[in-house]
Protein backbone atom coordinates (compact mmCIF):
# COMPACT_ATOMS: atom_id res chain seq x y z
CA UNK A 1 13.07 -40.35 7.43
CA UNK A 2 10.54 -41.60 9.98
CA UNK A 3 7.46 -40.29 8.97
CA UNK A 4 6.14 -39.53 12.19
CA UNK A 5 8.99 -37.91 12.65
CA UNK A 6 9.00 -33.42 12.47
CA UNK A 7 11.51 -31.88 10.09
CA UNK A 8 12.15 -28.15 10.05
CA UNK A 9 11.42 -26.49 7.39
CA UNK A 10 14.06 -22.78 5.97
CA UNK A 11 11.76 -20.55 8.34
CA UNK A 12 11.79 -22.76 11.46
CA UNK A 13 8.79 -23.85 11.33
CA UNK A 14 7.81 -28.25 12.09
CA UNK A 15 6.24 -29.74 9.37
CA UNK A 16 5.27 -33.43 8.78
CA UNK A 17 4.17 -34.86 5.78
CA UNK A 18 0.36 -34.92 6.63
CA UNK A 19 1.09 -31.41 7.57
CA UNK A 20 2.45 -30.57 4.14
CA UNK A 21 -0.21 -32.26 2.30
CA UNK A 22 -2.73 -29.78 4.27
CA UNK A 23 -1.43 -27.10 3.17
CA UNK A 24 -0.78 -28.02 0.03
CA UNK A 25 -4.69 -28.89 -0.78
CA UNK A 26 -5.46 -25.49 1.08
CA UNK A 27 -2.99 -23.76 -1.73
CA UNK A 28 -4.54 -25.95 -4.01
CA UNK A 29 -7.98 -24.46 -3.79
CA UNK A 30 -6.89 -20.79 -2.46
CA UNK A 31 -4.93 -20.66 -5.75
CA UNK A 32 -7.68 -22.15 -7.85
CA UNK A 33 -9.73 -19.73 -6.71
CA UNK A 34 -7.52 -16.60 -7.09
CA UNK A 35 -7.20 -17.63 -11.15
CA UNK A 36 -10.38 -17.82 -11.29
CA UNK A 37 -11.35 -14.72 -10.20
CA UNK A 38 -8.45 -13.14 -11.97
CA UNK A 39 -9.96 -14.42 -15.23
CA UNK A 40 -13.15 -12.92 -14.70
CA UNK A 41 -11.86 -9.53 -14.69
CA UNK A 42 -9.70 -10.45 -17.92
CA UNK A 43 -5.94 -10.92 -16.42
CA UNK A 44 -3.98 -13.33 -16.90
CA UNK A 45 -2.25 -15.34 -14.24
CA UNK A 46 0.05 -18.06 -12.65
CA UNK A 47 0.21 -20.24 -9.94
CA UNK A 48 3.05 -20.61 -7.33
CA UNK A 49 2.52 -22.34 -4.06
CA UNK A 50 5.69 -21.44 -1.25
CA UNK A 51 6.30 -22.74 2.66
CA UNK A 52 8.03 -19.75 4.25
CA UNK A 53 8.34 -16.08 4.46
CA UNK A 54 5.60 -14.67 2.71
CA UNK A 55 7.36 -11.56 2.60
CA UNK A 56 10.39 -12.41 1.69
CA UNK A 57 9.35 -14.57 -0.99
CA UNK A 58 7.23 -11.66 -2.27
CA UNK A 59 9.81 -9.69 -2.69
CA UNK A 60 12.35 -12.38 -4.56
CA UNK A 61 10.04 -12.67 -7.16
CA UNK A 62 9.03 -8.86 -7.37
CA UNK A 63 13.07 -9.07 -7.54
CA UNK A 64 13.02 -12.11 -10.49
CA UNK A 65 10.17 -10.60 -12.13
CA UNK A 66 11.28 -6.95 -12.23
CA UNK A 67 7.13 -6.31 -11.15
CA UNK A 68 6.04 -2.45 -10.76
CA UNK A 69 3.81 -3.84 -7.79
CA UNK A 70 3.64 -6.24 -4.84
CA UNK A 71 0.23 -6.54 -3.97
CA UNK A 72 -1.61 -8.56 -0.55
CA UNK A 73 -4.49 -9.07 0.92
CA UNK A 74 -6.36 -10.70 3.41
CA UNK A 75 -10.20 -11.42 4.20
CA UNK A 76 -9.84 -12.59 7.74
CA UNK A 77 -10.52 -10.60 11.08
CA UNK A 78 -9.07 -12.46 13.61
CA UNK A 79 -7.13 -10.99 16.27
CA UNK A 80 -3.67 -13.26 15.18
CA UNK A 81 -4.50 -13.48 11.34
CA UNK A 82 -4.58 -9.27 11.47
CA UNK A 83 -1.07 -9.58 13.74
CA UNK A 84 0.27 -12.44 11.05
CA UNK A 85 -1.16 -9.95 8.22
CA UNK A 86 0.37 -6.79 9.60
CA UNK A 87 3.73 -8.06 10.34
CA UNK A 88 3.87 -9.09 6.32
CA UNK A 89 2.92 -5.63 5.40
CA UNK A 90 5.09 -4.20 7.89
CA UNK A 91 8.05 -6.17 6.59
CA UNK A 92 6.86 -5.78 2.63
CA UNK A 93 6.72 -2.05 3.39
CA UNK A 94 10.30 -1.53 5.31
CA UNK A 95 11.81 -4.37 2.53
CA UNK A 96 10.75 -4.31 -0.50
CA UNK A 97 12.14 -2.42 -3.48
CA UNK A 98 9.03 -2.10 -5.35
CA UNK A 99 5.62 -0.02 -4.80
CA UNK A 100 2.96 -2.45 -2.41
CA UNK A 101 -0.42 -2.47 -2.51
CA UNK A 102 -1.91 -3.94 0.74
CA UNK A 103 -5.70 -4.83 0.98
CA UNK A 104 -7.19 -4.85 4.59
CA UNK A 105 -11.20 -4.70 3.24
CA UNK A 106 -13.41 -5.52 0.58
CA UNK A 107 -14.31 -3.14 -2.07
CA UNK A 108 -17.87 -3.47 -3.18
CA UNK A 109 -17.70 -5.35 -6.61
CA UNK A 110 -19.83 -2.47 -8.11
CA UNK A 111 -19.37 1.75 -8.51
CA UNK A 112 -16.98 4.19 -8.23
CA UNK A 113 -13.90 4.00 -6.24
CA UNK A 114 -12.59 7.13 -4.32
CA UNK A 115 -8.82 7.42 -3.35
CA UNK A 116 -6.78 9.67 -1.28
CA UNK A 117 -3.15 10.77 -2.47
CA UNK A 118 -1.03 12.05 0.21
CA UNK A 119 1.33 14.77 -1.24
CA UNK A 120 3.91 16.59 0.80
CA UNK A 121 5.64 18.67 -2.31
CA UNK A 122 9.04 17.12 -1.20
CA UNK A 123 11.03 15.53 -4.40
CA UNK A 124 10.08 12.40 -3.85
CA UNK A 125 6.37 12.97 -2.88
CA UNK A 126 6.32 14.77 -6.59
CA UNK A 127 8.14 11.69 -7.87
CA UNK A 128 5.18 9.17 -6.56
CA UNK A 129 2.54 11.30 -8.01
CA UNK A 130 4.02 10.94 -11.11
CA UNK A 131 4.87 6.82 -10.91
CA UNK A 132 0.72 7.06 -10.02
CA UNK A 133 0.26 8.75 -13.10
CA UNK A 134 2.20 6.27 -15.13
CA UNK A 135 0.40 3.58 -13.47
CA UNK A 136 -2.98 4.56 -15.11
CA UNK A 137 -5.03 3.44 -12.05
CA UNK A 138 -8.34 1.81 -13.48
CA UNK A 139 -11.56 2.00 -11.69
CA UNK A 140 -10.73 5.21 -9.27
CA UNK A 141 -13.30 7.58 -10.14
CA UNK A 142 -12.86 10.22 -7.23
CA UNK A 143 -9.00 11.24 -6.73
CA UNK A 144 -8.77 13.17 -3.48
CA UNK A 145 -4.51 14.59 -3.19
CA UNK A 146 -4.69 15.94 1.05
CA UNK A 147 -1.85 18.06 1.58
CA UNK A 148 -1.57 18.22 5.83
CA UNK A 149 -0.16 21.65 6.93
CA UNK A 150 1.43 21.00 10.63
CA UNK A 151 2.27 24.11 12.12
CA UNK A 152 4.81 21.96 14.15
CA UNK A 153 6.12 21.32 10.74
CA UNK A 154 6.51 24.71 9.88
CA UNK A 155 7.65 25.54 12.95
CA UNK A 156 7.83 29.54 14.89
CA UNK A 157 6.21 31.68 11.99
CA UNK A 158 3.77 34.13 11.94
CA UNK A 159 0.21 33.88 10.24
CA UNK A 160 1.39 35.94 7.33
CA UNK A 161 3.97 33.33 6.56
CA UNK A 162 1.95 30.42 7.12
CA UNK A 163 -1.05 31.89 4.25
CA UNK A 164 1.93 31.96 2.02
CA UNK A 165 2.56 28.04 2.95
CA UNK A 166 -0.81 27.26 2.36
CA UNK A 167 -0.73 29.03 -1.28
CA UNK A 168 2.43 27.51 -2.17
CA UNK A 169 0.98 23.74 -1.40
CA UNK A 170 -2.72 24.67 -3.00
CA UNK A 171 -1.07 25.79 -6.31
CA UNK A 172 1.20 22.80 -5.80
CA UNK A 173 -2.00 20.52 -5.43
CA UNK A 174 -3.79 22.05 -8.67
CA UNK A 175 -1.09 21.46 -10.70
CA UNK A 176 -1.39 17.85 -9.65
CA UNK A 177 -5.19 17.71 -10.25
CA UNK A 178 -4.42 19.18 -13.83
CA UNK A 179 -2.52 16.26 -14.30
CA UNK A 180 -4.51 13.32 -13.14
CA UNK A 181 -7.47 15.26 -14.63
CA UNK A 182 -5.87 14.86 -18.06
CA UNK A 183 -5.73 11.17 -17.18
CA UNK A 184 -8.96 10.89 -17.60
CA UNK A 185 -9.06 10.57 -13.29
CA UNK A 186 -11.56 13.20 -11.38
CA UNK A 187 -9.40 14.98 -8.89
CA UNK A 188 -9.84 17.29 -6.23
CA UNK A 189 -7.30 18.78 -3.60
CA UNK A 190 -7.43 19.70 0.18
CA UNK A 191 -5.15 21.95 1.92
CA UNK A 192 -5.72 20.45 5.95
CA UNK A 193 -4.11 22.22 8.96
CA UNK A 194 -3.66 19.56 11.85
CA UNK A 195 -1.22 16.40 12.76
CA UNK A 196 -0.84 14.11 9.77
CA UNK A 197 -1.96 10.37 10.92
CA UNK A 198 -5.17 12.30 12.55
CA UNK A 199 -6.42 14.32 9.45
CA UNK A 200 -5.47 11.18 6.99
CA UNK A 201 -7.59 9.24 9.12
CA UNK A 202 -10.71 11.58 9.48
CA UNK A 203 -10.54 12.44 5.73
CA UNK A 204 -10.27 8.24 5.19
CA UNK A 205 -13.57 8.35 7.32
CA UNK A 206 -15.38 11.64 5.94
CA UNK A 207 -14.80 10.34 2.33
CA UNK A 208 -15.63 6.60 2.72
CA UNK A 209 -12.33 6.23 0.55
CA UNK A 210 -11.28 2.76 0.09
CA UNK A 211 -7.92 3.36 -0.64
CA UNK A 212 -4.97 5.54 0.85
CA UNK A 213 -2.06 6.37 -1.11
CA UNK A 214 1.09 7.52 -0.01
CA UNK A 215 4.85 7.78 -0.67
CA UNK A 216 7.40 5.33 0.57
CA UNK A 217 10.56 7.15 0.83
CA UNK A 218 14.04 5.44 0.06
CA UNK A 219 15.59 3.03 -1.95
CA UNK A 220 18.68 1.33 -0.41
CA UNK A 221 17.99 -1.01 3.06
CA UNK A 222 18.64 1.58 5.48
CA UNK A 223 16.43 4.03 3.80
CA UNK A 224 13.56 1.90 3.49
CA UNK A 225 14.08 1.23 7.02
CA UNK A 226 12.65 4.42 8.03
CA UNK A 227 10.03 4.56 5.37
CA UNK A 228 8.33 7.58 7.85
CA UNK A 229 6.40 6.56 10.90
CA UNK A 230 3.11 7.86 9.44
CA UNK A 231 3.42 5.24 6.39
CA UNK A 232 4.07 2.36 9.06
CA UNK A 233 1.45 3.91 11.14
CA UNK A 234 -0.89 3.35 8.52
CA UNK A 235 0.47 -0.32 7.18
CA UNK A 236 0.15 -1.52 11.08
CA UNK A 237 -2.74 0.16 12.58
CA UNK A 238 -5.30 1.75 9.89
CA UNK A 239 -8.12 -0.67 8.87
CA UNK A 240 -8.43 1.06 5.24
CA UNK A 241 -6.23 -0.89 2.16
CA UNK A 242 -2.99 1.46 1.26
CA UNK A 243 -0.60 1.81 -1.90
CA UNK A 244 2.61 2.53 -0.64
CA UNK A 245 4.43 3.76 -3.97
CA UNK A 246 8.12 3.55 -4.37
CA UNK A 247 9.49 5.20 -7.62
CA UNK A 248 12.37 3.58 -9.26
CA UNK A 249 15.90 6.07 -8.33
């Protein structure tokens, strides 16, 4: 092959062999990097360097691997790298069979980290709290679980019935703090009247939380499909990091 000459690579996209050897220094030292820092916080790690869907290629190995967790991240702010960013964790978050972890910001390298659990008391909401639970989350030393009442939700009822919602969900939530408690994870729980994406994000902002963490419902393809638009609201739009937890059916 000429070597002037563009081949396509699986994805589409032209590469030439000056091209590849770019990128492949760039992986080089990105990679380097990444063990290093891995190594200072005492895990172990390897290597893999891949041209093509990040996403998909994330989740063949999750796939290979049998991993509890996908995890990304990104450091860069421009306009295309948070379009190129978000349309991985949009596509991780519809795809993939495993819990994701996506990280839009730095967390300072130093003190506590404070965490909000979204919790809706449906089966499978109760089902992530527990998979969280398993997971044994080091280094979150504030646990908010939000509960949003929408009165939408609810839908025609009269205060009466609506205090009895609210007692049902803050009972609901203390059982829940009980158990993360006993995990050795300080927890707290707020009942919230409002719309869902609007009191996540103001409690995101009143807490300084660095991460949100929420539910992804479904297993099969179609399910994940529609994962709920306010856990692709948050993947696409929100600036905070997200764990998107998918228990195992």
């Amino acid at each position: 092959m000429d070597e002037a000459t563009p081949y396509y690579s699986d994805d589409g996209l032209a590469s030439t062999p000056d091209l590849l050897a770019v990128h492949k220094h760039f992986d080089e030292k990105v990679l380097s990097e990444a063990e290093k820092s891995a190594a200072k916080k005492g895990f172990h790690s390897d290597k893999l360097a891949y041209l093509g869907s990040p996403a998909g290629f994330l989740m063949e190995e999750a796939d290979r691997l049998n991993a509890d967790l996908i995890v990304v991240g990104s450091n860069k702010r421009s306009q295309l790298s948070s379009l190129f960013f978000g349309s991985v964790g949009r596509a991780l978050a519809v795809g993939a069979k495993h819990s994701v972890l996506i990280a839009k910001q730095e967390v300072a390298a130093e003190g506590p980290l404070t965490a909000v659990l979204t919790a809706d008391h449906s089966k499978y909401s109760d089902q992530a709290v527990h998979l969280l639970a398993e997971l044994k989350p080091q280094g979150i030393r504030r646990l908010v679980v939000l509960t949003v009442l929408d009165k939408q939700m609810v839908g025609p009822a009269d205060e009466e019935h609506i205090e009895r919602v609210r007692k049902h969900m803050e009972a609901h939530d203390n059982a829940m703090v009980e158990l993360f408690e006993a995990a050795g994870i300080p927890t707290e729980a707020r009942v919230i009247e409002g719309e869902l994406d609007e009191v996540i994000d103001e409690q995101m902002h009143e807490l300084n939380a660095d991460l949100l963490i929420m539910g992804a419902q479904g297993h099969g393809f179609l399910a994940r499909l529609f994962i709920g638009s306010a856990s692709l609201k948050q993947v696409v739009a929100s600036r905070h990091s997200i764990l998107l937890l998918r228990p195992a059916p």
